[in-house]
C-alpha atoms as a PDB file:
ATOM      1  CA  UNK A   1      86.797  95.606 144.888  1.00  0.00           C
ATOM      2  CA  UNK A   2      89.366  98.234 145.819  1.00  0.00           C
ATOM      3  CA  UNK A   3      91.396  98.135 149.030  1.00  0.00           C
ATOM      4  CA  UNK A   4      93.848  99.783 150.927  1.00  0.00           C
ATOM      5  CA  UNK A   5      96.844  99.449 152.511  1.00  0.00           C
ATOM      6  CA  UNK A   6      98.254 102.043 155.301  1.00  0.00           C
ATOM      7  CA  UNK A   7     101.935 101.465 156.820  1.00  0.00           C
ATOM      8  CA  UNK A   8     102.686 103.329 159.283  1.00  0.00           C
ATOM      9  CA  UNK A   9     106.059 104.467 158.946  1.00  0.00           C
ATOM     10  CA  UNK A  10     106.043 107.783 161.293  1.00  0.00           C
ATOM     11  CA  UNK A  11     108.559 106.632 163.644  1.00  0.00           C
ATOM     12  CA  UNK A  12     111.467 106.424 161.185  1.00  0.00           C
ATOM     13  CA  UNK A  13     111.969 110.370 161.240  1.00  0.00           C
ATOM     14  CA  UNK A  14     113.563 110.918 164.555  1.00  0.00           C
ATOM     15  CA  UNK A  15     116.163 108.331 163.291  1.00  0.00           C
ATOM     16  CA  UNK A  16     117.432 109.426 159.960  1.00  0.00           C
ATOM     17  CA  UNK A  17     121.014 110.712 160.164  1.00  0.00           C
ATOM     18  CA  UNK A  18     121.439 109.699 163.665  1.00  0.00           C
ATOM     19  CA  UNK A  19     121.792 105.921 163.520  1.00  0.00           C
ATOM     20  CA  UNK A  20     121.000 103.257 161.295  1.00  0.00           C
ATOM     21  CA  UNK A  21     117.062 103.188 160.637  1.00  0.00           C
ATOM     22  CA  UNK A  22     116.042 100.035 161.556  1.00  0.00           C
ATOM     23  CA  UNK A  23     112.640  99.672 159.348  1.00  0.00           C
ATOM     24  CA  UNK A  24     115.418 100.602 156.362  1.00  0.00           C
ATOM     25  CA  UNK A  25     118.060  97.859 157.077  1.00  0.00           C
ATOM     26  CA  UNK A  26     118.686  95.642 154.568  1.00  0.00           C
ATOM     27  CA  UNK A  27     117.517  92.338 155.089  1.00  0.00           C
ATOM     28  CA  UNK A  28     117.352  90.376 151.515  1.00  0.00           C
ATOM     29  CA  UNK A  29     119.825  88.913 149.051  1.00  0.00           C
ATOM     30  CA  UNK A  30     119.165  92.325 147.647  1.00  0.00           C
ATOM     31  CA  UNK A  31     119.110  94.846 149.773  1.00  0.00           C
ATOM     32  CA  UNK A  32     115.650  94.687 150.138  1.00  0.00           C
ATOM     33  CA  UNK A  33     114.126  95.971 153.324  1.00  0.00           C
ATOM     34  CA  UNK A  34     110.999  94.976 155.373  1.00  0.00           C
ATOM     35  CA  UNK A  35     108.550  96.673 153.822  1.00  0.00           C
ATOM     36  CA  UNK A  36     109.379  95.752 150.180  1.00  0.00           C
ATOM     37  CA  UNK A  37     108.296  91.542 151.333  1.00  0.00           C
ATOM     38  CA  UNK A  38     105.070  93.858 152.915  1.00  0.00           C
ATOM     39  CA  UNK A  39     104.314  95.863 150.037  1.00  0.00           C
ATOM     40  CA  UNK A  40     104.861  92.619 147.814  1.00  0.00           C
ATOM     41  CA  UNK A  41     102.804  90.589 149.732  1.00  0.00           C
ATOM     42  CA  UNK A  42     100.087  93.232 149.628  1.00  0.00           C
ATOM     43  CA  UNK A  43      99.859  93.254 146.018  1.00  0.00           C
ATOM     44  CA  UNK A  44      99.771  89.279 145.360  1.00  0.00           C
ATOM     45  CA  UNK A  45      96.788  89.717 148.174  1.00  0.00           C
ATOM     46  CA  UNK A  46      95.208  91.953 146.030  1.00  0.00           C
ATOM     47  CA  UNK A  47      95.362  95.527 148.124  1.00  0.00           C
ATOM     48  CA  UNK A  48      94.802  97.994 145.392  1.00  0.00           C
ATOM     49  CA  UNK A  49      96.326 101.421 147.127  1.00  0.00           C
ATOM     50  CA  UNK A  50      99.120 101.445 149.502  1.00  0.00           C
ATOM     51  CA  UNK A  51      99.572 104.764 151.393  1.00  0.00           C
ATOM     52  CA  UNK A  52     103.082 105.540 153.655  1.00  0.00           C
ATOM     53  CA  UNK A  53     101.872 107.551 156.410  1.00  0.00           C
ATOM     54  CA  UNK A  54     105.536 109.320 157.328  1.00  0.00           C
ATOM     55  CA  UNK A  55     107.022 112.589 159.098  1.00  0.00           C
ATOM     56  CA  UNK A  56     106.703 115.472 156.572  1.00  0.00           C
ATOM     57  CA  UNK A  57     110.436 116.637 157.000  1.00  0.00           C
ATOM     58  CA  UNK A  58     111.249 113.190 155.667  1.00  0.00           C
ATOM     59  CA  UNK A  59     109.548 112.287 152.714  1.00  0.00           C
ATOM     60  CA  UNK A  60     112.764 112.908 150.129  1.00  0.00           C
ATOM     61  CA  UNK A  61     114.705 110.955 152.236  1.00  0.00           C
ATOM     62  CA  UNK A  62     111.782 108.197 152.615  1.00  0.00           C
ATOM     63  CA  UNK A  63     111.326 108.401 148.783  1.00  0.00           C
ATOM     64  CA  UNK A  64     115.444 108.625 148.042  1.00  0.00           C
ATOM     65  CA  UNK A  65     115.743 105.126 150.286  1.00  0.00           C
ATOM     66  CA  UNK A  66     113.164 103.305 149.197  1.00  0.00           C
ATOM     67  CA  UNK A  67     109.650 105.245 148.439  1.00  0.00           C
ATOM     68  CA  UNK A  68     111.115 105.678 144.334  1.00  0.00           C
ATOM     69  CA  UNK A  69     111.789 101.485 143.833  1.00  0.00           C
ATOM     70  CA  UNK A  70     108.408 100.823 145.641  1.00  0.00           C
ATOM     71  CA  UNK A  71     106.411 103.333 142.971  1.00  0.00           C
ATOM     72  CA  UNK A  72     107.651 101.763 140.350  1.00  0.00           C
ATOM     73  CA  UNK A  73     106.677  98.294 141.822  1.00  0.00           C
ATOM     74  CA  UNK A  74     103.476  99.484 142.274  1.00  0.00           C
ATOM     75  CA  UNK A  75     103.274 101.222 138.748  1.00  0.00           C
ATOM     76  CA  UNK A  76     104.142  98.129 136.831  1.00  0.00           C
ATOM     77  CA  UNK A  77     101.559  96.167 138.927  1.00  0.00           C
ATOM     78  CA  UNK A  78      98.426  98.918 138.432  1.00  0.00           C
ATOM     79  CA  UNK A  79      98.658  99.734 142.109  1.00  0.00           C
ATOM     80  CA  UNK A  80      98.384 103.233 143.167  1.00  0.00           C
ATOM     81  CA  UNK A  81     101.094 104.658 146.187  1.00  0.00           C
ATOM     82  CA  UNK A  82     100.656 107.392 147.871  1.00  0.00           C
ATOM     83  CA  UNK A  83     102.298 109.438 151.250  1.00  0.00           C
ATOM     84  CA  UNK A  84     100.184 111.327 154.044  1.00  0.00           C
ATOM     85  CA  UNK A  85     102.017 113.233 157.031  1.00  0.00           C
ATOM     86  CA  UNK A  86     101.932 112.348 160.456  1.00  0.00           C
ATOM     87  CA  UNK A  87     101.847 115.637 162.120  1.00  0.00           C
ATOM     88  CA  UNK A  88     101.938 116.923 165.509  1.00  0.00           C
ATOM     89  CA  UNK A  89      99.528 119.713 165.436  1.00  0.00           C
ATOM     90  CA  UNK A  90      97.168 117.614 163.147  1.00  0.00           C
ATOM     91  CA  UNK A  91      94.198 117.979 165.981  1.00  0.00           C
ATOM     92  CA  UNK A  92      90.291 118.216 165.725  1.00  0.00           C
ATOM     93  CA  UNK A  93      88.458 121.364 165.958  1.00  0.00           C
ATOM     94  CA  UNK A  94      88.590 122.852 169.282  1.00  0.00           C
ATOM     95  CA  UNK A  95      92.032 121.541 170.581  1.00  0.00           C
ATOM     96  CA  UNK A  96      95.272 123.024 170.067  1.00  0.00           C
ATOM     97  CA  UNK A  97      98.416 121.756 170.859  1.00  0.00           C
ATOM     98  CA  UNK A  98      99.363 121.136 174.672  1.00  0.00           C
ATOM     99  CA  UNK A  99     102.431 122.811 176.020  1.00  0.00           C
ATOM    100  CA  UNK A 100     105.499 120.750 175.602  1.00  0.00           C
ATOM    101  CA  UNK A 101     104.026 118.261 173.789  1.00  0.00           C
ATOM    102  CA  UNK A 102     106.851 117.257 171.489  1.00  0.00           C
ATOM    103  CA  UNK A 103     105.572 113.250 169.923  1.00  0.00           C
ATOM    104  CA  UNK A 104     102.597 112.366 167.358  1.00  0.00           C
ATOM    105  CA  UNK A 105      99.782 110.935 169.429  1.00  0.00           C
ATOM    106  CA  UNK A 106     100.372 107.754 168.231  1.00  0.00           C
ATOM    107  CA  UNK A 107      99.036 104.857 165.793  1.00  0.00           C
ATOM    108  CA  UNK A 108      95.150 106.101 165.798  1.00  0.00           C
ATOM    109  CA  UNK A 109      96.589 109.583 164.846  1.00  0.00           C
ATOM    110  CA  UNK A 110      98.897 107.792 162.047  1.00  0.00           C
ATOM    111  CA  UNK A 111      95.900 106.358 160.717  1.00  0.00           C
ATOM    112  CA  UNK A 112      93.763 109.444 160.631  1.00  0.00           C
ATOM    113  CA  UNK A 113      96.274 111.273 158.980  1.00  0.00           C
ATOM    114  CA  UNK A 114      95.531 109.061 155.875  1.00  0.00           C
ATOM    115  CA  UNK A 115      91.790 109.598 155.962  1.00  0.00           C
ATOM    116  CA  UNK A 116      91.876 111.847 152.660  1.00  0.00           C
ATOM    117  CA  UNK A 117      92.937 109.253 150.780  1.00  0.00           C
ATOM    118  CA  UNK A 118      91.174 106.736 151.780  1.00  0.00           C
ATOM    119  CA  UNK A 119      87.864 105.784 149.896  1.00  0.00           C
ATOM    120  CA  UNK A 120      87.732 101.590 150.500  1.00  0.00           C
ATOM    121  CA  UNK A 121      88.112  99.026 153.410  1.00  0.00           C
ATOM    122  CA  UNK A 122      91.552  99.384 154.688  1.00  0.00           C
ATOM    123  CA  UNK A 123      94.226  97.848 156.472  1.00  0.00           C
ATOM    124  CA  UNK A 124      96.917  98.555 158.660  1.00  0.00           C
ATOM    125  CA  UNK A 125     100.394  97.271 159.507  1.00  0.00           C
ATOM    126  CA  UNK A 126     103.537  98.570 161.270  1.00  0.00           C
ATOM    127  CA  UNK A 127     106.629  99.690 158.789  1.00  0.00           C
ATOM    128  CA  UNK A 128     109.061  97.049 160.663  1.00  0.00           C
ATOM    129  CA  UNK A 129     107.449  94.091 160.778  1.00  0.00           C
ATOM    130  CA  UNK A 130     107.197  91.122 158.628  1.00  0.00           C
ATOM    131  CA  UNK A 131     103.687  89.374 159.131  1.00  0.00           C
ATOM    132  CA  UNK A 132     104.006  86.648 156.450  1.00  0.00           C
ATOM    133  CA  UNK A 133     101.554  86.272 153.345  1.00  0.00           C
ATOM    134  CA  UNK A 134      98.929  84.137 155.390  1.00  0.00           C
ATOM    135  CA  UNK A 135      97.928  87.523 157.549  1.00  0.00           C
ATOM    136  CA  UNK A 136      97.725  89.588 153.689  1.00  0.00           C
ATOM    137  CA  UNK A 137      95.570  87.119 151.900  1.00  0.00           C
ATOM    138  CA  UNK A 138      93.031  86.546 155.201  1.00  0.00           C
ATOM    139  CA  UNK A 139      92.740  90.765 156.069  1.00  0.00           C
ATOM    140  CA  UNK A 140      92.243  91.398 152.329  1.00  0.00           C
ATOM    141  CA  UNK A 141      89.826  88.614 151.850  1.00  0.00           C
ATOM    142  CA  UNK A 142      88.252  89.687 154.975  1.00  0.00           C
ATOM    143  CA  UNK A 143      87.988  93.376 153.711  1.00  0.00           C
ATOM    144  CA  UNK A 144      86.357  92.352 150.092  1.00  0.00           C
ATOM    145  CA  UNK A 145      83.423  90.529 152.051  1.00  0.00           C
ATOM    146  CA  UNK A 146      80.358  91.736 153.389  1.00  0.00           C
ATOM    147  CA  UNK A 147      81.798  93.193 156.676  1.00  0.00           C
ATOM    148  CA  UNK A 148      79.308  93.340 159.393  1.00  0.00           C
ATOM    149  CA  UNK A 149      78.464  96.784 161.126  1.00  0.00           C
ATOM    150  CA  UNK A 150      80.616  97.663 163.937  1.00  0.00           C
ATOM    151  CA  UNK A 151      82.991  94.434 163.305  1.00  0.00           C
ATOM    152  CA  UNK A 152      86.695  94.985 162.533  1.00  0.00           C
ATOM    153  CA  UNK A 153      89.274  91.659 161.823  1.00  0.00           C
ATOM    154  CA  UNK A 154      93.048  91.140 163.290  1.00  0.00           C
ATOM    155  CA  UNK A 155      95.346  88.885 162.436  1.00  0.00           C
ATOM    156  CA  UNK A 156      96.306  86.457 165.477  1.00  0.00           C
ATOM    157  CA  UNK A 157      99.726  85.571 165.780  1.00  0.00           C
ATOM    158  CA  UNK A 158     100.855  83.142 168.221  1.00  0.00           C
ATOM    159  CA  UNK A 159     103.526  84.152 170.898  1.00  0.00           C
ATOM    160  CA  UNK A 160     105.765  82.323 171.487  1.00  0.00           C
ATOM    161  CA  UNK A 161     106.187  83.394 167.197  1.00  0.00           C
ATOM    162  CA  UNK A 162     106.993  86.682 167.817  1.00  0.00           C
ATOM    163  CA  UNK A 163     109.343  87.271 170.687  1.00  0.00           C
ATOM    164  CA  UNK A 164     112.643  88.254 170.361  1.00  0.00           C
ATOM    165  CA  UNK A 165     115.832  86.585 171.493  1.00  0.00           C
ATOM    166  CA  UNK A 166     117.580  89.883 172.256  1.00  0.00           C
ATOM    167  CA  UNK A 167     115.235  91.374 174.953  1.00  0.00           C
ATOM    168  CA  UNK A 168     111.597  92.413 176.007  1.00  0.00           C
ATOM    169  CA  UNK A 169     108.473  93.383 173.006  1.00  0.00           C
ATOM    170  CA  UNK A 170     105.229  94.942 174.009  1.00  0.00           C
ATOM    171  CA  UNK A 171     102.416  92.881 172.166  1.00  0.00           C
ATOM    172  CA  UNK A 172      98.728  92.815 172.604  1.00  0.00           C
ATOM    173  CA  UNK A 173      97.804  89.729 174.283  1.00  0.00           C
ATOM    174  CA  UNK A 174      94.272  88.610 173.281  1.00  0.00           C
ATOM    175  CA  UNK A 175      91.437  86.553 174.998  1.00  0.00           C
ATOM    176  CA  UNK A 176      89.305  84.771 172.037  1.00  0.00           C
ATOM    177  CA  UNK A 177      85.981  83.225 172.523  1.00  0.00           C
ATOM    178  CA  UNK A 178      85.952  80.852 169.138  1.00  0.00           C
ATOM    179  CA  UNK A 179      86.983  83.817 166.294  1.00  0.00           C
ATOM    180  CA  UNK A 180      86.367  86.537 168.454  1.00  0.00           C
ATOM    181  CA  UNK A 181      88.157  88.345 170.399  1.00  0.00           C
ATOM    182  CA  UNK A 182      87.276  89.171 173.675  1.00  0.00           C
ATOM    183  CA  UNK A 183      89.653  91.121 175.492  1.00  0.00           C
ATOM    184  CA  UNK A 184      93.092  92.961 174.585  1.00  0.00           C
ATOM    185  CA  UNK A 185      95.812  93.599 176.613  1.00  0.00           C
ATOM    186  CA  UNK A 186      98.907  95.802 175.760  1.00  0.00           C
ATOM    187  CA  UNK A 187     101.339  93.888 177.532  1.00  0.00           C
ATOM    188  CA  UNK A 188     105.277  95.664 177.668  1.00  0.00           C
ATOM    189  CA  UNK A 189     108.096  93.681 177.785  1.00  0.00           C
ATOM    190  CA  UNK A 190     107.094  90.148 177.242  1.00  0.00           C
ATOM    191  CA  UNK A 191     110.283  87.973 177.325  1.00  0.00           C
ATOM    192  CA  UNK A 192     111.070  84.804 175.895  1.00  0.00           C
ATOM    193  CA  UNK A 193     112.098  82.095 178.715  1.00  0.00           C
ATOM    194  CA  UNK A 194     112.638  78.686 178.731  1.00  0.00           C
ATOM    195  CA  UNK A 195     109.451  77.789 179.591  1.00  0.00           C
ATOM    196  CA  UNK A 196     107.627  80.484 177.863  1.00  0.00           C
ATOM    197  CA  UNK A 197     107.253  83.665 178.209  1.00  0.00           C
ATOM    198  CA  UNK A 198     106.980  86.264 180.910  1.00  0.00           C
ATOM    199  CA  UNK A 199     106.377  89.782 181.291  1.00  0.00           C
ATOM    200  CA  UNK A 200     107.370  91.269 185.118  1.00  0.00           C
ATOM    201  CA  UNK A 201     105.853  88.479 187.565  1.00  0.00           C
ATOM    202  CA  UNK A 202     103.152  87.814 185.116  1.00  0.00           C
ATOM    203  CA  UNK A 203     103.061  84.232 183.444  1.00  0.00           C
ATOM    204  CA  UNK A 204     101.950  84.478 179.787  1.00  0.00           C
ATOM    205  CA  UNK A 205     101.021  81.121 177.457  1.00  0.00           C
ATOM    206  CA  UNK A 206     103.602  81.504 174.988  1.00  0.00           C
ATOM    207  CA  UNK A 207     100.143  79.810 172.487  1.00  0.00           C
ATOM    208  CA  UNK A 208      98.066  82.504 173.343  1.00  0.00           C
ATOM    209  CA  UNK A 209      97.519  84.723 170.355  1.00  0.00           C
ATOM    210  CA  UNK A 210      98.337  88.210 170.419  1.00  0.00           C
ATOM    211  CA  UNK A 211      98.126  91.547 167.981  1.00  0.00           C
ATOM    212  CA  UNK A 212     100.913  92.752 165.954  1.00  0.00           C
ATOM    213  CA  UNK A 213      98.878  95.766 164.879  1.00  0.00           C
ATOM    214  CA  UNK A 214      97.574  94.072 161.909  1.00  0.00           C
ATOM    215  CA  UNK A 215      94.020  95.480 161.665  1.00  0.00           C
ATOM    216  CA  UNK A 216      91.058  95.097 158.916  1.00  0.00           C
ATOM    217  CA  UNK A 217      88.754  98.279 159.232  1.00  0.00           C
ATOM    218  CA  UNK A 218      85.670  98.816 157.628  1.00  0.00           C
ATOM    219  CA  UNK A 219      85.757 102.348 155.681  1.00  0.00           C
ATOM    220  CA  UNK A 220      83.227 103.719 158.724  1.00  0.00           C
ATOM    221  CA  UNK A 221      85.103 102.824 161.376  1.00  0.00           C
ATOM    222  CA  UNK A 222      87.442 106.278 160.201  1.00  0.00           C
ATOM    223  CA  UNK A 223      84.563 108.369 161.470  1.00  0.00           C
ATOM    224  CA  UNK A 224      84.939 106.213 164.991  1.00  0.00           C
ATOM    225  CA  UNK A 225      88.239 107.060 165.121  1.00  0.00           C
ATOM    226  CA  UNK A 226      87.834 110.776 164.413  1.00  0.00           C
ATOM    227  CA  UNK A 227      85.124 110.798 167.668  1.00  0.00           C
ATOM    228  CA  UNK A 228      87.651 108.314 169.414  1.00  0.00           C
ATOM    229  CA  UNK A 229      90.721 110.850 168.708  1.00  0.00           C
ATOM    230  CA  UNK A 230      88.263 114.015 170.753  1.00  0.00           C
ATOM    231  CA  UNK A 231      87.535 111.641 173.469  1.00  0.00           C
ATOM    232  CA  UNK A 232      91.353 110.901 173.899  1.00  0.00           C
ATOM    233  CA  UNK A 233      92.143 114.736 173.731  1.00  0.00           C
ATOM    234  CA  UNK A 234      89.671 115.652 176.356  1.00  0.00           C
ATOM    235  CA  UNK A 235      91.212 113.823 178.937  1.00  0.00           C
ATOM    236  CA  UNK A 236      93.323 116.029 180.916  1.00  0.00           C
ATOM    237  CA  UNK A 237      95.829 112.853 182.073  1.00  0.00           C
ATOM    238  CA  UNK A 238      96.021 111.622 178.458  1.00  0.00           C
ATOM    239  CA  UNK A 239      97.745 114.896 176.883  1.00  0.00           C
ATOM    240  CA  UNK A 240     101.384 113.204 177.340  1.00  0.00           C
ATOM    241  CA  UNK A 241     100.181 109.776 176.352  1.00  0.00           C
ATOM    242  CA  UNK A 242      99.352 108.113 173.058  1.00  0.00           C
ATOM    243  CA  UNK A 243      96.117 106.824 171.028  1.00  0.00           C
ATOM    244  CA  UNK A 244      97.297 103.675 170.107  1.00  0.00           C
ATOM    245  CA  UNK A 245      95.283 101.242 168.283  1.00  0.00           C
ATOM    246  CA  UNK A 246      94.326  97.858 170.299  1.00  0.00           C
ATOM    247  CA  UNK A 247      94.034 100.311 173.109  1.00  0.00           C
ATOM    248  CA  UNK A 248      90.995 102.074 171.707  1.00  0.00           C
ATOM    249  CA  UNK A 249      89.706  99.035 170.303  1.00  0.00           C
ATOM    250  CA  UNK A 250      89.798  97.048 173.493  1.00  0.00           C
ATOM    251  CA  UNK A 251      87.992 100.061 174.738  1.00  0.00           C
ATOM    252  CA  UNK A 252      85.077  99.891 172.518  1.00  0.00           C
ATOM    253  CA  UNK A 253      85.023  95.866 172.494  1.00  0.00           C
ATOM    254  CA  UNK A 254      85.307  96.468 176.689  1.00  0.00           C
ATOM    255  CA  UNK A 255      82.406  98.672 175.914  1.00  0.00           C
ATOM    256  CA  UNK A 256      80.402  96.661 173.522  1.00  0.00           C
ATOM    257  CA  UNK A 257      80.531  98.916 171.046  1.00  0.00           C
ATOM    258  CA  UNK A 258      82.728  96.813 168.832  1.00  0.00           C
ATOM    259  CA  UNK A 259      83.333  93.065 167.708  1.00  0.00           C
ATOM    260  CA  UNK A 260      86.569  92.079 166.509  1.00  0.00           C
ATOM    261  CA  UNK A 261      86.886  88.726 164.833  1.00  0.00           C
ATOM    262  CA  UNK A 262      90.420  86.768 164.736  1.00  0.00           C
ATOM    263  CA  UNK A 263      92.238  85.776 161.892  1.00  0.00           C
ATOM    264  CA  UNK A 264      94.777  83.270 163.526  1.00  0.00           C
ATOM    265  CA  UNK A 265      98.071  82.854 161.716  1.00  0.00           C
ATOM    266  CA  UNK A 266     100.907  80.655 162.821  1.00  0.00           C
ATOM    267  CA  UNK A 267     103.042  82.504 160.425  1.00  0.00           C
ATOM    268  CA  UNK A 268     106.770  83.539 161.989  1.00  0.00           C
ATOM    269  CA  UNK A 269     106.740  87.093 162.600  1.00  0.00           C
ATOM    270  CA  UNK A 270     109.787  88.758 162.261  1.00  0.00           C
ATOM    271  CA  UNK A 271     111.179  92.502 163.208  1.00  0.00           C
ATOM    272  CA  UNK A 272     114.180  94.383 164.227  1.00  0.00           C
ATOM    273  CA  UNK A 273     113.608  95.270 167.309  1.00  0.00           C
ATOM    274  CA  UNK A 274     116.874  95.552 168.779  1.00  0.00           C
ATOM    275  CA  UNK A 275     119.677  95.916 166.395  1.00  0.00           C
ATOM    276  CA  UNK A 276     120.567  92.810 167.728  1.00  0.00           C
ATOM    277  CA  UNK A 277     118.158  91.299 165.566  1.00  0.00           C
ATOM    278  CA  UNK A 278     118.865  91.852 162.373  1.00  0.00           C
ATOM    279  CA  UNK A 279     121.208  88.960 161.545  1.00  0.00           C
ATOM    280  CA  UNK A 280     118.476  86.524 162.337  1.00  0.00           C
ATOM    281  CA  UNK A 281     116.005  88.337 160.144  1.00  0.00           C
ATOM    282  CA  UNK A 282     118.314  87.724 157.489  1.00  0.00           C
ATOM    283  CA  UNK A 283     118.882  84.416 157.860  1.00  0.00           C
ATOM    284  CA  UNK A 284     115.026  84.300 158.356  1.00  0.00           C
ATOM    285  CA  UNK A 285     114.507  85.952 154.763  1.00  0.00           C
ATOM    286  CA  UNK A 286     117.120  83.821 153.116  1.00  0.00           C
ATOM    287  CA  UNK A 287     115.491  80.490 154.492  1.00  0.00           C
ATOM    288  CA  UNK A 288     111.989  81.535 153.213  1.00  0.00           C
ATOM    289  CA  UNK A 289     113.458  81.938 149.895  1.00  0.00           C
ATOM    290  CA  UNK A 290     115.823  78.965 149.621  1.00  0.00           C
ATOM    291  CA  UNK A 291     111.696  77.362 151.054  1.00  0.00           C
ATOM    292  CA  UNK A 292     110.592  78.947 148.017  1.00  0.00           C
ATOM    293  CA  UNK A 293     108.291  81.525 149.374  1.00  0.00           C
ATOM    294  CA  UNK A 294     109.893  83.850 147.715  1.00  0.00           C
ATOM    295  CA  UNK A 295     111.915  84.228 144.528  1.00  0.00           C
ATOM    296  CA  UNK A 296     115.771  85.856 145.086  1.00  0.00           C
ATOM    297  CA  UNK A 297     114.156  88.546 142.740  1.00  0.00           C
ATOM    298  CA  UNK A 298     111.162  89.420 144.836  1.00  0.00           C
ATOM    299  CA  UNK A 299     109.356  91.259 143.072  1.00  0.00           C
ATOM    300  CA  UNK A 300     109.735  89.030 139.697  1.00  0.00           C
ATOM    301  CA  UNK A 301     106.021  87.717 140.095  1.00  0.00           C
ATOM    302  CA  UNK A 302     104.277  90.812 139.954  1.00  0.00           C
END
């Protein structure tokens, strides 16, 4: 059964040749960046198509960095790649674009923009993050089974694995009944503390599981989005803002209009959030291989 892949890569644009892009940063005995252990563990999962959803204005530069080693990855493994365009005037019938308005309206829009190329079950992860190969093998098989009508999956990492030593992450804290989720929260700068974790004056259970926007949709749920993306644009207070993701979908599960069952994964996640971080993801990446998770040639076993 085919499946996709999108990775949202969007936010890398405003970066190139200012400062060191921090979902490009080496991080392997290679040079190997984030998304080459995501696109890796992707294929061993199974995902048939990947798809880069970047800035237009970048894609040489995307490709020149690491878009050309990645095709032929893909190519040798008889997985397709392709790019879509995040793009600021990419709106619905009927809306044009607000006065000032100068971002992309966020992770729902990122999505959308791959929706002509996308003809399976999908998934969908964030450029700079490393989720593990747990998360890939449970979305994927998640996406090849008989997914029920209005259910999408996420994978639950635990807390108190994903916080950074070097300051304060926004994650989407999640209530779960069983292996469903109940409630989402987007919670900003949750910080690590001795006993925990804490965000402002609000305690949070550093075993609670929370979302690090890796989702398992359904084919349909495009169309929702589409609907979703009108409703977002005709609110007046929302034309700054952005449609983001677990905000929607906490929406529709706060609605009952959606069920969203939990994949729970006690996994390490691992980003560079602050450029802080960066030295401990490599020292992360070299302890998974010298584990044996991965071979010092990654992409060897594909």
């Amino acid at each position: 059964m085919e499946t996709s892949l999108i990775i949202m890569a969007a936010g890398i644009g405003s970066r190139f040749g200012t400062e060191e892009v921090k979902q490009l940063a080496p991080v392997g005995p290679n040079n190997e960046v984030i998304m080459d252990y995501s696109v890796h563990d992707a294929i061993k999962a199974g995902f048939n198509n990947i798809i880069f959803v970047i800035r237009e204005d970048i894609l040489d530069r995307f490709r020149e960095a690491i878009g050309y080693r990645l095709e032929a990855v893909c190519k040798k493994a008889g997985v397709h790649i392709d790019y879509c365009f995040q793009k600021l005037d990419a709106l619905p019938d009927g809306f044009s674009l607000p006065d000032g308005r100068t971002k992309p309206w966020g992770t729902c829009q990122a999505v959308l923009a791959a929706k002509e190329k996308i003809n399976t079950p999908f998934a969908v992860i964030n450029a700079d993050d490393y989720y593990g190969k747990k998360a890939y093998e449970q979305i994927h098989s998640y996406l090849i089974g008989n997914i029920p009508q209005g259910e999408c999956a996420i994978a639950g990492f635990i807390l108190e694995n994903t916080l950074s030593e070097n300051g304060g992450v926004t994650r989407g804290v999640c209530e779960v009944n069983g292996n469903t989720l109940t409630k989402i929260t987007e919670t900003k700068n949750i910080v690590k503390t001795k006993d925990g974790a804490q965000s402002g004056d609000l305690t949070i259970d550093p075993k609670s599981y929370v979302s690090m926007n890796f989702w398992g949709f359904d084919l349909s749920f495009m169309d929702r989005l589409e609907e979703g993306f009108k409703s977002f644009l005709s609110k007046e207070e929302n034309l700054s803002g952005e449609f983001l993701i677990p905000v929607y979908v906490g929406e529709l599960l706060k609605e009952g209009k959606m069920s969203v069952k939990i994949l729970p994964t006690e996994d390490k996640w691992f980003g560079v959030t602050y450029k802080e971080d960066k030295a401990a993801v490599c020292k992360s990446f070299d302890e998974l291989i010298k584990n044996g998770v991965y071979s010092k040639e990654l992409y060897s076993d594909v």
